[in-house]
PDB file of N, CA and C in Angstrom:
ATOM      1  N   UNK A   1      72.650  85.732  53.806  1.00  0.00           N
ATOM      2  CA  UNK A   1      72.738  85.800  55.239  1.00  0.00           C
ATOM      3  C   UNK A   1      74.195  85.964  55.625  1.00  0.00           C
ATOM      4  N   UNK A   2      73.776  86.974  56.901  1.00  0.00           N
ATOM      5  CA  UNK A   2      75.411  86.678  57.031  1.00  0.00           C
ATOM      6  C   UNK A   2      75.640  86.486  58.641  1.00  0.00           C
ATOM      7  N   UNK A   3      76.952  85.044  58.862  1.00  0.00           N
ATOM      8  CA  UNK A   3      76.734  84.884  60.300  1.00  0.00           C
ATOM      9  C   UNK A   3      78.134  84.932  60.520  1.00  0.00           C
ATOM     10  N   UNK A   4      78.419  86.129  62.301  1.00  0.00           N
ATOM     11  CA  UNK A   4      79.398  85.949  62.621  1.00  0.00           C
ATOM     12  C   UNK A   4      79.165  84.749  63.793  1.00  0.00           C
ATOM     13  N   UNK A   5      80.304  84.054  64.071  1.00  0.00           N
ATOM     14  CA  UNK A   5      80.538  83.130  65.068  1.00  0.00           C
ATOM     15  C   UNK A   5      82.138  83.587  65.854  1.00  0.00           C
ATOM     16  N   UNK A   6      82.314  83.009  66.800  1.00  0.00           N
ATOM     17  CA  UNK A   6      83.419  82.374  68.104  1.00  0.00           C
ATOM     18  C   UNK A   6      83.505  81.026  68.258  1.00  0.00           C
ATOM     19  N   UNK A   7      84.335  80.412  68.132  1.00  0.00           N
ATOM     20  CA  UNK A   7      84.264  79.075  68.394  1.00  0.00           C
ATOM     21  C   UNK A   7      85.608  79.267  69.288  1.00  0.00           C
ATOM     22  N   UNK A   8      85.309  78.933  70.883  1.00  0.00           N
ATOM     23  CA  UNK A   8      86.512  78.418  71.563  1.00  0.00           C
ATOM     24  C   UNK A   8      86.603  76.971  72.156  1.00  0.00           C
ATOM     25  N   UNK A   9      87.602  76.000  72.022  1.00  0.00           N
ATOM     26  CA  UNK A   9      88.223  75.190  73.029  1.00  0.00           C
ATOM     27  C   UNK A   9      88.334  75.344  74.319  1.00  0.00           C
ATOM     28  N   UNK A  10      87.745  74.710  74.874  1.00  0.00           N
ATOM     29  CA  UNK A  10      87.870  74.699  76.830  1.00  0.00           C
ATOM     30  C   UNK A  10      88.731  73.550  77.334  1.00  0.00           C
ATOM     31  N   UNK A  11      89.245  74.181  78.345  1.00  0.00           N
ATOM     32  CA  UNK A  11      89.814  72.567  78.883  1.00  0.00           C
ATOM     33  C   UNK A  11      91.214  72.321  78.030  1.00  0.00           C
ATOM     34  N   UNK A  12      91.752  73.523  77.200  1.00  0.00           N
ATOM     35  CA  UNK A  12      93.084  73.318  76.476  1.00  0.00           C
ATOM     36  C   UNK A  12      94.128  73.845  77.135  1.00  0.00           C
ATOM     37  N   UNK A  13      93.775  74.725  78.219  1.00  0.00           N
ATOM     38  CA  UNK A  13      94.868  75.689  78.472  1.00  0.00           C
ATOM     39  C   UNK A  13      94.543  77.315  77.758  1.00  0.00           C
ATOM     40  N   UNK A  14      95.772  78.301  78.094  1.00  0.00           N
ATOM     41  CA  UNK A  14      95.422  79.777  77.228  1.00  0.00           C
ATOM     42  C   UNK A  14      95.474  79.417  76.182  1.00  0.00           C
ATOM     43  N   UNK A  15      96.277  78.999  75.742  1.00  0.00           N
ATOM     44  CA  UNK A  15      97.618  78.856  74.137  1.00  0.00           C
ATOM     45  C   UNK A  15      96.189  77.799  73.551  1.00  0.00           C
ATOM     46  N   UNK A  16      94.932  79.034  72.750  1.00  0.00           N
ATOM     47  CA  UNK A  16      94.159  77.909  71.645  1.00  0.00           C
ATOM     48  C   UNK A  16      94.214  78.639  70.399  1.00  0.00           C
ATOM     49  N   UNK A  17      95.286  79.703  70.075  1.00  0.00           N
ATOM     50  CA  UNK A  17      94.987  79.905  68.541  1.00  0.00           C
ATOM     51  C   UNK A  17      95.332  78.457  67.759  1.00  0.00           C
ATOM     52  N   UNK A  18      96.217  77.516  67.766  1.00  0.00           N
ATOM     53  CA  UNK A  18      95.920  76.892  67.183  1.00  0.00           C
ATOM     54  C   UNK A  18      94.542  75.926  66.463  1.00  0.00           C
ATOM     55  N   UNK A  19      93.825  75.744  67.911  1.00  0.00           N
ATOM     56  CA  UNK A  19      92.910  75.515  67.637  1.00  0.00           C
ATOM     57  C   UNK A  19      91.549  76.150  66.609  1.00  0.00           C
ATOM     58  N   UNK A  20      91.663  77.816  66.837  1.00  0.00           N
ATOM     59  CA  UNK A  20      90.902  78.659  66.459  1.00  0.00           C
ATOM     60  C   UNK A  20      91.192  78.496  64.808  1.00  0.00           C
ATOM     61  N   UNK A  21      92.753  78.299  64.875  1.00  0.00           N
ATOM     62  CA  UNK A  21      93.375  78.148  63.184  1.00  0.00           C
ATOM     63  C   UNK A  21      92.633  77.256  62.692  1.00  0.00           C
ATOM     64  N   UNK A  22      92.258  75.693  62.812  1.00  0.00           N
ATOM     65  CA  UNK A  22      92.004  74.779  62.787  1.00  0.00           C
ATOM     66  C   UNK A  22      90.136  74.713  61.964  1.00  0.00           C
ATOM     67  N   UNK A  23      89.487  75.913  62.820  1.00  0.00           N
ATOM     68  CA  UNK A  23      87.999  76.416  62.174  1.00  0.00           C
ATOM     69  C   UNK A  23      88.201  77.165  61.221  1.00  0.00           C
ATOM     70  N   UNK A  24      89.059  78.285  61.281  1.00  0.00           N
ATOM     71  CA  UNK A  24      89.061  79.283  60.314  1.00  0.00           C
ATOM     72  C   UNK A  24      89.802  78.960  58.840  1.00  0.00           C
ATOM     73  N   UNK A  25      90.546  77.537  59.245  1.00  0.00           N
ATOM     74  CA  UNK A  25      90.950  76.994  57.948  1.00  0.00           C
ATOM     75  C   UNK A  25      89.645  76.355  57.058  1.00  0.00           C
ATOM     76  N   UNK A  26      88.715  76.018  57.866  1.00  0.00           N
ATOM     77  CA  UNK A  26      87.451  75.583  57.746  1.00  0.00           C
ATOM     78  C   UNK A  26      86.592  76.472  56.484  1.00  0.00           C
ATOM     79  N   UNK A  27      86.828  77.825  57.134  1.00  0.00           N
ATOM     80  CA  UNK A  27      85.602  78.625  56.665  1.00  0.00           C
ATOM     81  C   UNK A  27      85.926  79.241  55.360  1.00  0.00           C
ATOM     82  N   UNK A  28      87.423  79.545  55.565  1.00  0.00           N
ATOM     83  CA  UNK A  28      88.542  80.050  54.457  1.00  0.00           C
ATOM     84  C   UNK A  28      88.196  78.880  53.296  1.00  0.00           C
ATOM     85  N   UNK A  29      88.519  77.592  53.672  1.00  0.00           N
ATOM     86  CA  UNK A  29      88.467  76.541  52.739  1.00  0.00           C
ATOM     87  C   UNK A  29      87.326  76.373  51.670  1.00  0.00           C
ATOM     88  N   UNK A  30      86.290  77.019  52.441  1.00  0.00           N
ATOM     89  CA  UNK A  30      84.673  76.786  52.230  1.00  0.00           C
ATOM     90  C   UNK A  30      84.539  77.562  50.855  1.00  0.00           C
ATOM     91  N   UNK A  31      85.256  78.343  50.165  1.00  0.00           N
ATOM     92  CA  UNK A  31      85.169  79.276  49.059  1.00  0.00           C
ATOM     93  C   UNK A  31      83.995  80.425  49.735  1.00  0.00           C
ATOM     94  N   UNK A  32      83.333  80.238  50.128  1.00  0.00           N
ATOM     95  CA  UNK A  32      82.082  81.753  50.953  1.00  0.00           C
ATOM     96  C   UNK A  32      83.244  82.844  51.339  1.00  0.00           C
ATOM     97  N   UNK A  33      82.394  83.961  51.141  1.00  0.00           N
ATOM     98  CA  UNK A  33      82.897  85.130  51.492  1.00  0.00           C
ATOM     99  C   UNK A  33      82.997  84.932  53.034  1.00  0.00           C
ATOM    100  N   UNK A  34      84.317  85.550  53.134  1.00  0.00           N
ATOM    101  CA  UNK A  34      84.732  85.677  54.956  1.00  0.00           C
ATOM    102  C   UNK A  34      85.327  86.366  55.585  1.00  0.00           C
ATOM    103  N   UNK A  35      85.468  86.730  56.645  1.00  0.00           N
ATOM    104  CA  UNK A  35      86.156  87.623  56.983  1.00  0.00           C
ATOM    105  C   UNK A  35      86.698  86.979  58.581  1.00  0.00           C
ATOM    106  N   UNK A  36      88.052  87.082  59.044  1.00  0.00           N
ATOM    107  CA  UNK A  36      88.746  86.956  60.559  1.00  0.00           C
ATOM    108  C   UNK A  36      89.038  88.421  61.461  1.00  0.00           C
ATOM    109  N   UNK A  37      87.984  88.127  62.311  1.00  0.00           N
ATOM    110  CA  UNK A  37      89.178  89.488  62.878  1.00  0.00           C
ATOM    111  C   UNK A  37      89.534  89.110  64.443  1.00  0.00           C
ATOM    112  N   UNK A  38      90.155  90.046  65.745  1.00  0.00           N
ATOM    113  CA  UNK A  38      90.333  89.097  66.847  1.00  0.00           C
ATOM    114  C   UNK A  38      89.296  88.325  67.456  1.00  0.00           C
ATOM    115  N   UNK A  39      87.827  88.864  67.435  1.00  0.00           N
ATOM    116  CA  UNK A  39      87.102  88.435  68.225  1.00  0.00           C
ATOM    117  C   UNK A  39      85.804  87.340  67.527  1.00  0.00           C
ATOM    118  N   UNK A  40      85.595  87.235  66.192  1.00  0.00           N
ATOM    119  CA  UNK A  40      84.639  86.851  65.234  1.00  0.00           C
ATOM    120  C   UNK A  40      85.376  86.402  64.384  1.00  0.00           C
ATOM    121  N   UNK A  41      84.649  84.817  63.503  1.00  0.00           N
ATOM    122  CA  UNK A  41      84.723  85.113  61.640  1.00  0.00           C
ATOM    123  C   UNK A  41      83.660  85.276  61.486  1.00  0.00           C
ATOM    124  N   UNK A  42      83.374  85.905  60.425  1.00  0.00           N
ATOM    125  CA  UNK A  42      82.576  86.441  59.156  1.00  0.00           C
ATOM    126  C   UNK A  42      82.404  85.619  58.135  1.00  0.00           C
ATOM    127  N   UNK A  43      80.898  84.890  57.884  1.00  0.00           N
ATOM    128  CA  UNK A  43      81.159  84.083  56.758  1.00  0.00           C
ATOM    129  C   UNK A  43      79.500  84.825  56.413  1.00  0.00           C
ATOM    130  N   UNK A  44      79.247  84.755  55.021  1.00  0.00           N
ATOM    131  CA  UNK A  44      78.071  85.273  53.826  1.00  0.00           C
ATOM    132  C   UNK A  44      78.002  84.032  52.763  1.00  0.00           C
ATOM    133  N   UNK A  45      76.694  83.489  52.795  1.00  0.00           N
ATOM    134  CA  UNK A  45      75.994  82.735  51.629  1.00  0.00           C
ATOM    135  C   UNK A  45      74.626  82.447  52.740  1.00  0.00           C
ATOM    136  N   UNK A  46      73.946  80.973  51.451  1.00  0.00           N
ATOM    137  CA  UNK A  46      72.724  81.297  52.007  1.00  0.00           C
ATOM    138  C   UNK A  46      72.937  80.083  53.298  1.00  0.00           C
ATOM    139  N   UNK A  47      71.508  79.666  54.028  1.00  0.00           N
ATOM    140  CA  UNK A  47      71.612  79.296  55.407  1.00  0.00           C
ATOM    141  C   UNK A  47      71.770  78.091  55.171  1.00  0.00           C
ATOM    142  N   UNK A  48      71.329  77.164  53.993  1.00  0.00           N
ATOM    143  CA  UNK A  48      72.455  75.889  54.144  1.00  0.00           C
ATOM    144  C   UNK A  48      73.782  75.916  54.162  1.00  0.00           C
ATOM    145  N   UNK A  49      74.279  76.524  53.529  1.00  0.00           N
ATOM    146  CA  UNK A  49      75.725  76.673  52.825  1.00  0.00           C
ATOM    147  C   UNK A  49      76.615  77.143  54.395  1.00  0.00           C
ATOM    148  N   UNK A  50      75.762  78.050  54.930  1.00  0.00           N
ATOM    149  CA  UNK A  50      77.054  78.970  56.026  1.00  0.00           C
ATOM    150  C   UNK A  50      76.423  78.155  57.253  1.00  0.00           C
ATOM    151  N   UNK A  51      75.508  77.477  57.141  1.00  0.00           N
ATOM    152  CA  UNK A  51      75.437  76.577  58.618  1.00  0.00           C
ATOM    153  C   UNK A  51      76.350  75.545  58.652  1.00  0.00           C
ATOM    154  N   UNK A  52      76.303  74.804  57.458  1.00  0.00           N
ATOM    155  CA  UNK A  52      77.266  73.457  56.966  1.00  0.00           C
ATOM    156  C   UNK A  52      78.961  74.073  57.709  1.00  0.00           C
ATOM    157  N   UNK A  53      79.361  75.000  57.139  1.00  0.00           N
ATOM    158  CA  UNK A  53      80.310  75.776  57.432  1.00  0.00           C
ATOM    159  C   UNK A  53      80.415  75.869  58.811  1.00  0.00           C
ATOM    160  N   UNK A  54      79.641  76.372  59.595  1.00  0.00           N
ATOM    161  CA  UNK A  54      80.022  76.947  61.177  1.00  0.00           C
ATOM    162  C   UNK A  54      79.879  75.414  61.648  1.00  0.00           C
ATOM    163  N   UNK A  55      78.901  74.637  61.331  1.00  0.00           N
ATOM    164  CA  UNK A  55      78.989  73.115  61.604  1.00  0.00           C
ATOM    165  C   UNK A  55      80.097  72.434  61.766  1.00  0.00           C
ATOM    166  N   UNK A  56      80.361  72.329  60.579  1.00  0.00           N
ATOM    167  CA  UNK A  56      82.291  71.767  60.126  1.00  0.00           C
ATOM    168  C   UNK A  56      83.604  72.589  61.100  1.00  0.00           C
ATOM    169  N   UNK A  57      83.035  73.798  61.322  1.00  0.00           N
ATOM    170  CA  UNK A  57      84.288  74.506  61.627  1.00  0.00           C
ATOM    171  C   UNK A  57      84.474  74.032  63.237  1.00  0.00           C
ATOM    172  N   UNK A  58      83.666  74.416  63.778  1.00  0.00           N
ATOM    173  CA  UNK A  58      82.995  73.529  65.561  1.00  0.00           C
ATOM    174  C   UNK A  58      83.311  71.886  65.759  1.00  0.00           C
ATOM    175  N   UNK A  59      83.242  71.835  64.835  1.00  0.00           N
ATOM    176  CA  UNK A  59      83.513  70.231  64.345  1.00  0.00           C
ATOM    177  C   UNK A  59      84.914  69.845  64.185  1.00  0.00           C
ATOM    178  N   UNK A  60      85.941  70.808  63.377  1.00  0.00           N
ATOM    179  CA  UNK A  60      86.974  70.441  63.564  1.00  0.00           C
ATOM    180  C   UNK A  60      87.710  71.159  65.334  1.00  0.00           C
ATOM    181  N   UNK A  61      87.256  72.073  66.051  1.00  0.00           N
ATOM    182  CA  UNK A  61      87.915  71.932  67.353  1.00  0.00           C
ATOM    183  C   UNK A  61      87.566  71.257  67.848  1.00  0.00           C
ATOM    184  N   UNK A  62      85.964  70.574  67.991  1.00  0.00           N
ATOM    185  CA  UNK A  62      85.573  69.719  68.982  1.00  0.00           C
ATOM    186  C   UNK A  62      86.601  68.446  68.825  1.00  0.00           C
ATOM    187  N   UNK A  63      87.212  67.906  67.726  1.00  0.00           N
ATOM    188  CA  UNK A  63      88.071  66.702  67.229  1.00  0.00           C
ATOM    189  C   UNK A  63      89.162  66.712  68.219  1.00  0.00           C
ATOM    190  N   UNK A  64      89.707  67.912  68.134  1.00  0.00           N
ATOM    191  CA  UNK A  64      91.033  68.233  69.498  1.00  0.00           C
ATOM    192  C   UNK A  64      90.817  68.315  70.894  1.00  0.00           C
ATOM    193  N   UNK A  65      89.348  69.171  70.756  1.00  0.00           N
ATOM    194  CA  UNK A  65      89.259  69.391  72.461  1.00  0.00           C
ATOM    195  C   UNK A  65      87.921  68.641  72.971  1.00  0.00           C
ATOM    196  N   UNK A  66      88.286  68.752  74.512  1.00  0.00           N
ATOM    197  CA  UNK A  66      87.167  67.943  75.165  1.00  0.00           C
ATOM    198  C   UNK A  66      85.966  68.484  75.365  1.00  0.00           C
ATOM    199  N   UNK A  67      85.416  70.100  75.356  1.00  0.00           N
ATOM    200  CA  UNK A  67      84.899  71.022  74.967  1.00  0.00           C
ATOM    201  C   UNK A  67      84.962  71.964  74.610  1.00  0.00           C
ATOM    202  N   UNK A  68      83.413  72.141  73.923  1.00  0.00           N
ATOM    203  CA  UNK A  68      84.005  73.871  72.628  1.00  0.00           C
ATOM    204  C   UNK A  68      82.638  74.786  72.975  1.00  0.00           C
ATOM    205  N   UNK A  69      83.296  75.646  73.316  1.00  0.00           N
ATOM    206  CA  UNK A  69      81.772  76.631  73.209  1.00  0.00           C
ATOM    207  C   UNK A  69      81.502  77.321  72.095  1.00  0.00           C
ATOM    208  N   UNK A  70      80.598  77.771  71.451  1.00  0.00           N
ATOM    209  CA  UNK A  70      80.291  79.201  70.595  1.00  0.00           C
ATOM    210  C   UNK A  70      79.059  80.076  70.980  1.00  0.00           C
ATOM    211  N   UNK A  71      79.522  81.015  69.895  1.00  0.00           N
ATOM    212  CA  UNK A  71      78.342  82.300  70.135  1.00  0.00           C
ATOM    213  C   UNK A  71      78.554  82.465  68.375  1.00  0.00           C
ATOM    214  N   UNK A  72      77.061  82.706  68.112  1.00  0.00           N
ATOM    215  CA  UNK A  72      76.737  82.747  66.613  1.00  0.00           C
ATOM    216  C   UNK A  72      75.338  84.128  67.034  1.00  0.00           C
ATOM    217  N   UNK A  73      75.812  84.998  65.802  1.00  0.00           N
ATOM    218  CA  UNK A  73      74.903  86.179  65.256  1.00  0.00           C
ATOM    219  C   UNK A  73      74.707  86.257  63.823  1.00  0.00           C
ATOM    220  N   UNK A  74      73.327  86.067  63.735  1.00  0.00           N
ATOM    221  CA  UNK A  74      72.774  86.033  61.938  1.00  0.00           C
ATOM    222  C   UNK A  74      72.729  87.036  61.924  1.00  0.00           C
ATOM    223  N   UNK A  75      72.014  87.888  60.931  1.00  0.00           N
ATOM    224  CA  UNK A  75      71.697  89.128  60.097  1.00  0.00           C
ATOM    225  C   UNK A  75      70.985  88.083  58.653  1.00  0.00           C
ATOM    226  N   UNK A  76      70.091  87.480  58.425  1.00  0.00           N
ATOM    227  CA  UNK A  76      69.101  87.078  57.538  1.00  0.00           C
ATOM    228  C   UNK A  76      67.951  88.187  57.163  1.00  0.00           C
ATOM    229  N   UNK A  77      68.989  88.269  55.812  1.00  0.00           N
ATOM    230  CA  UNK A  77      67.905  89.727  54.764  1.00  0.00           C
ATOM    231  C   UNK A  77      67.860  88.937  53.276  1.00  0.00           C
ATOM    232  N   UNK A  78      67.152  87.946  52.925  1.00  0.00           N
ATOM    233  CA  UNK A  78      67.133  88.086  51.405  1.00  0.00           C
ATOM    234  C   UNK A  78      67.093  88.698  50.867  1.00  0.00           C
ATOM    235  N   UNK A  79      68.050  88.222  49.526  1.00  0.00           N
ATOM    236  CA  UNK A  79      67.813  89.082  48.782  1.00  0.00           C
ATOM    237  C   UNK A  79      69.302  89.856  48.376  1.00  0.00           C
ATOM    238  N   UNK A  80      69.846  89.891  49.461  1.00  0.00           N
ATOM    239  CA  UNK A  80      71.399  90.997  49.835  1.00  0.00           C
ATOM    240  C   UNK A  80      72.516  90.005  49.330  1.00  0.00           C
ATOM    241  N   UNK A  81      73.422  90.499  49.036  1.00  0.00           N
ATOM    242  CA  UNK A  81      74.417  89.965  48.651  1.00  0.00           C
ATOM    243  C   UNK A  81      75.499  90.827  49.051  1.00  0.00           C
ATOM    244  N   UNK A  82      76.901  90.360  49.115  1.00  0.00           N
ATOM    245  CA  UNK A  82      77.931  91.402  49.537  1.00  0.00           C
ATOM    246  C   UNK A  82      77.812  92.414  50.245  1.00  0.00           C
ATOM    247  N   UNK A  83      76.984  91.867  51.612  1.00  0.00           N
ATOM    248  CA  UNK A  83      76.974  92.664  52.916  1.00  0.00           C
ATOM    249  C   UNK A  83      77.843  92.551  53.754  1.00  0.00           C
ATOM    250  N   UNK A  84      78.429  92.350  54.009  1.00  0.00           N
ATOM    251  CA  UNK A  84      80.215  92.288  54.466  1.00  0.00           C
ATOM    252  C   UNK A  84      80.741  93.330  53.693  1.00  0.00           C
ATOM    253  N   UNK A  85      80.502  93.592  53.289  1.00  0.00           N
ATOM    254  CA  UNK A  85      81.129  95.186  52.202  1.00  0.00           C
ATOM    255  C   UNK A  85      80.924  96.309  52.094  1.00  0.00           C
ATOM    256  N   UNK A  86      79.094  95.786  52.040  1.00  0.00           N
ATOM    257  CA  UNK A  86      78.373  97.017  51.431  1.00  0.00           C
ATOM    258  C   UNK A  86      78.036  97.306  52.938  1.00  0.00           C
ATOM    259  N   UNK A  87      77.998  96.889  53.971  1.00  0.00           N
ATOM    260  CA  UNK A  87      77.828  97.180  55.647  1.00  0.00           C
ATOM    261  C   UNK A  87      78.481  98.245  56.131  1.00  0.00           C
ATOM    262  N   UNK A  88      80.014  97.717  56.237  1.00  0.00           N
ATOM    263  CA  UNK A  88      80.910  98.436  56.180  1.00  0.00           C
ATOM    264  C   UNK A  88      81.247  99.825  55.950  1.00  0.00           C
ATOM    265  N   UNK A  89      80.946  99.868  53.958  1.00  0.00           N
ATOM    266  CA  UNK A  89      81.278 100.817  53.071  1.00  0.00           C
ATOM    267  C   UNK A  89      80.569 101.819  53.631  1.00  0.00           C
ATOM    268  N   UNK A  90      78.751 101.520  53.819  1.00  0.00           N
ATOM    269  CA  UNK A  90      77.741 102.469  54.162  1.00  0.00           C
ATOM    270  C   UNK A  90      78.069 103.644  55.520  1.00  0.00           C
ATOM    271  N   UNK A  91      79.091 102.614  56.373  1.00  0.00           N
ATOM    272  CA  UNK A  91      78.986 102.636  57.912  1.00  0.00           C
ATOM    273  C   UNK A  91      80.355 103.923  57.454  1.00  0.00           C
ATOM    274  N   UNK A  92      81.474 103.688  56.772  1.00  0.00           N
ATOM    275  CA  UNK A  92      82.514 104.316  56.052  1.00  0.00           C
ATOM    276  C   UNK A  92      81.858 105.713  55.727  1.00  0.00           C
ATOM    277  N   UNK A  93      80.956 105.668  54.702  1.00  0.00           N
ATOM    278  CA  UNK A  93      80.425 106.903  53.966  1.00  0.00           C
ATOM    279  C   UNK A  93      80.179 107.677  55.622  1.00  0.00           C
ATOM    280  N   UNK A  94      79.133 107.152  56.241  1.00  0.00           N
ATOM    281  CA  UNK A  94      78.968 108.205  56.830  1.00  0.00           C
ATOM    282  C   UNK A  94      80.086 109.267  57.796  1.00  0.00           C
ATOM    283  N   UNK A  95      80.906 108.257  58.243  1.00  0.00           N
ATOM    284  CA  UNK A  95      81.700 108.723  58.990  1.00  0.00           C
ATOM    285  C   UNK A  95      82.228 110.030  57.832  1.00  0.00           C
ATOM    286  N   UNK A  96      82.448 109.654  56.735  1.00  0.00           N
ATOM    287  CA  UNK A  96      83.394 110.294  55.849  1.00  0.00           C
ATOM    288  C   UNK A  96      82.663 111.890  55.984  1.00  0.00           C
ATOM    289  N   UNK A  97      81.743 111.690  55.447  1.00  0.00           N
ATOM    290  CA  UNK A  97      80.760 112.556  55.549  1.00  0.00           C
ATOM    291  C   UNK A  97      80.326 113.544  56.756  1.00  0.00           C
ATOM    292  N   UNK A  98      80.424 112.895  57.729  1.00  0.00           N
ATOM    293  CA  UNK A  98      80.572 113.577  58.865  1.00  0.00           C
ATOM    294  C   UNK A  98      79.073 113.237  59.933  1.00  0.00           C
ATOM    295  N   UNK A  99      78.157 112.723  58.865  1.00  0.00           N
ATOM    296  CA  UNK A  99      76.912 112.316  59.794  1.00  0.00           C
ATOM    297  C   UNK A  99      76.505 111.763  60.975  1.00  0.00           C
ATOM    298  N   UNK A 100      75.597 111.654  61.336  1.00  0.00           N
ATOM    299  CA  UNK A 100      75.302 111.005  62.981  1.00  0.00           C
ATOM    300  C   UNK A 100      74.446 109.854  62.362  1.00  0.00           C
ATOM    301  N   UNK A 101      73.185 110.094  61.554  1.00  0.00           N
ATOM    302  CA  UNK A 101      72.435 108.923  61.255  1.00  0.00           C
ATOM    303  C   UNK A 101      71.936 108.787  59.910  1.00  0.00           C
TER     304      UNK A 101
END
C-alpha cells in the first residue's frame, strides 16, 4: 500500500516547517520506503506498518501544537511492491514515448 499524507500544525503561526520536520523525521526514521515533496510524504509497506507510521508522525506535531490537521490518500493493491517507482517510471515511459494513454 501506498499512503500519501499532510500533516499541518494550526494555531503555530506561518513559520511550521519545523514542525512538518518533526513528522518527516518520523517517516524517514521508520526504514519504509518514502518519499518528501512540497505538498505530501510518501510512505509504502503494508497497512499496519504505514498506519503506525502516519500515527507516530501526527503524533509527534500534535506534542508541539495545540492542533494538527491531515489529509491521507491510500492506493491499496496487494500484491505490488515498489510503487513509488514503478508509478512514476510507467507515468515517465509514456511521456518519453510520446503517448496519451
Amino acid at each position: 500500500m501506498i499512503i500519501a499524507f499532510s500533516v499541518t500544525p494550526l494555531g503555530v503561526g506561518e513559520e511550521v516547517g519545523g514542525y512538518v520536520a518533526d513528522a518527516v523525521r518520523v517517516v524517514r526514521e521508520s526504514g519504509l520506503p518514502n518519499r518528501t515533496d512540497a505538498m505530501f510524504t510518501t510512505v509504502e509497506g503494508d497497512w499496519d506498518e504505514v498506519m503506525d507510521v502516519v500515527k507516530r508522525a501526527v503524533a509527534a506535531v500534535e506534542a508541539r501544537a495545540p492542533r494538527v490537521s491531515f489529509i491521507l490518500k491510500a492506493d491499496i493493491r496487494p500484491g505490488v511492491s515498489d510503487g513509488m517507482t514503478s508509478k512514476v517510471e510507467t507515468v515517465e515511459r509514456h511521456l518519453a514515448a510520446g503517448s496519451e494513454g
